[in-house]
Protein backbone atom coordinates (compact mmCIF):
# COMPACT_ATOMS: atom_id res chain seq x y z
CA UNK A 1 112.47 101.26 91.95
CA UNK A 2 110.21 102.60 89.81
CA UNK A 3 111.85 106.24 89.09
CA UNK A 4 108.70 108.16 90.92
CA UNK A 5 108.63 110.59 93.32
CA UNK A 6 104.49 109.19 93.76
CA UNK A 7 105.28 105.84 94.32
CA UNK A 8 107.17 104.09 97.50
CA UNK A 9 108.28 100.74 98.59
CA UNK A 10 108.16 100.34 102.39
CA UNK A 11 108.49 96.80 103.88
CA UNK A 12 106.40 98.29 106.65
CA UNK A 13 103.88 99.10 104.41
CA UNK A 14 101.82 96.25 102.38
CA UNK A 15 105.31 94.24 103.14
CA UNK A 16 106.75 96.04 100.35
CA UNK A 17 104.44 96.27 97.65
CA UNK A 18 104.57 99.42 95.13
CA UNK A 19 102.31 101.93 96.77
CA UNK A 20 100.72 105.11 96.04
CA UNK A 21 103.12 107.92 98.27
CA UNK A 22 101.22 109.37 101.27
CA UNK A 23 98.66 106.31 101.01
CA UNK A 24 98.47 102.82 101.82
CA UNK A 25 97.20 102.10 98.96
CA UNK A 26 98.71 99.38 96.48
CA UNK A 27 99.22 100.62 93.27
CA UNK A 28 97.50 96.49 92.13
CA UNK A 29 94.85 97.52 93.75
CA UNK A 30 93.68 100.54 91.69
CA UNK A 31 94.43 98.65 88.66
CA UNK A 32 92.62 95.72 89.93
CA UNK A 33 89.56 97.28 90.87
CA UNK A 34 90.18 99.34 87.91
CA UNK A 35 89.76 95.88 85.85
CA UNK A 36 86.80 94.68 87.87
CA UNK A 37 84.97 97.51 86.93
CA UNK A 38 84.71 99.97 89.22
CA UNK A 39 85.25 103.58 87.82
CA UNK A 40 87.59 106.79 88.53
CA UNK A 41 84.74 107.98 90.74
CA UNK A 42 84.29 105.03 92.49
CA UNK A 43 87.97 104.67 93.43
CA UNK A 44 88.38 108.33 94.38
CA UNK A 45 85.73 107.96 96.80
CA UNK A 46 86.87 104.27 98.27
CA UNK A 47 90.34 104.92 98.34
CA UNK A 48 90.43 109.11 98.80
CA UNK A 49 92.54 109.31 95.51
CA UNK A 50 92.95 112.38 93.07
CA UNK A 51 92.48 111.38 89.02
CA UNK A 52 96.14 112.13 88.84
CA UNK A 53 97.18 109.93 91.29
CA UNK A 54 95.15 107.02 89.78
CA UNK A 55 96.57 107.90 85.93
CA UNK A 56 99.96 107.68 88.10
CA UNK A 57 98.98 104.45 88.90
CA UNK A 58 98.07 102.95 85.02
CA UNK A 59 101.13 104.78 83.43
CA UNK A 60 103.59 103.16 86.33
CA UNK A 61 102.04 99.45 85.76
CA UNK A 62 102.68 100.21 82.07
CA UNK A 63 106.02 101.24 82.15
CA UNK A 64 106.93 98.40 84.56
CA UNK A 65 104.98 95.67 82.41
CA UNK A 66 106.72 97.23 79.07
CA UNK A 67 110.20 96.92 80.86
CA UNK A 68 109.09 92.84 81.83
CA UNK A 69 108.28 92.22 78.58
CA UNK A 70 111.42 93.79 77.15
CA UNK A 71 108.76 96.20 75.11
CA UNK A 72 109.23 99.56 74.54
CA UNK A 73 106.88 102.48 75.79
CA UNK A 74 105.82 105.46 73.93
């Protein structure tokens, strides 16, 4: 679970994978094209995503990598 009302996990969705609520898109795969350069714009317009819902998307892969790594998040 991640705790987020803008995040699901459907196994009839992306077999299960963490994805952005009322999308099928994977939250990896803002991040990841996110990392390959593309930018806000670009993913908005590729993916039909709000800034908010691709902020969503960083803070949630932060949290979760914080929580693997037995960090703490501010």
């Amino acid at each position: 679970m991640t705790g987020s009302d803008e995040f699901i996990r459907d196994p009839a969705i992306h077999h299960g994978k963490l994805v952005i609520r009322g999308t099928r898109v994977p939250v990896a795969t803002v991040v990841g094209s996110l990392a390959g350069g593309m930018t806000f714009e670009d993913i908005q317009r590729e993916y039909d995503l709000t800034t908010d819902q691709i902020r969503a998307a960083l803070k949630v892969v932060l949290r979760l990598s914080a929580e693997g790594l037995g960090c703490s998040q501010r």
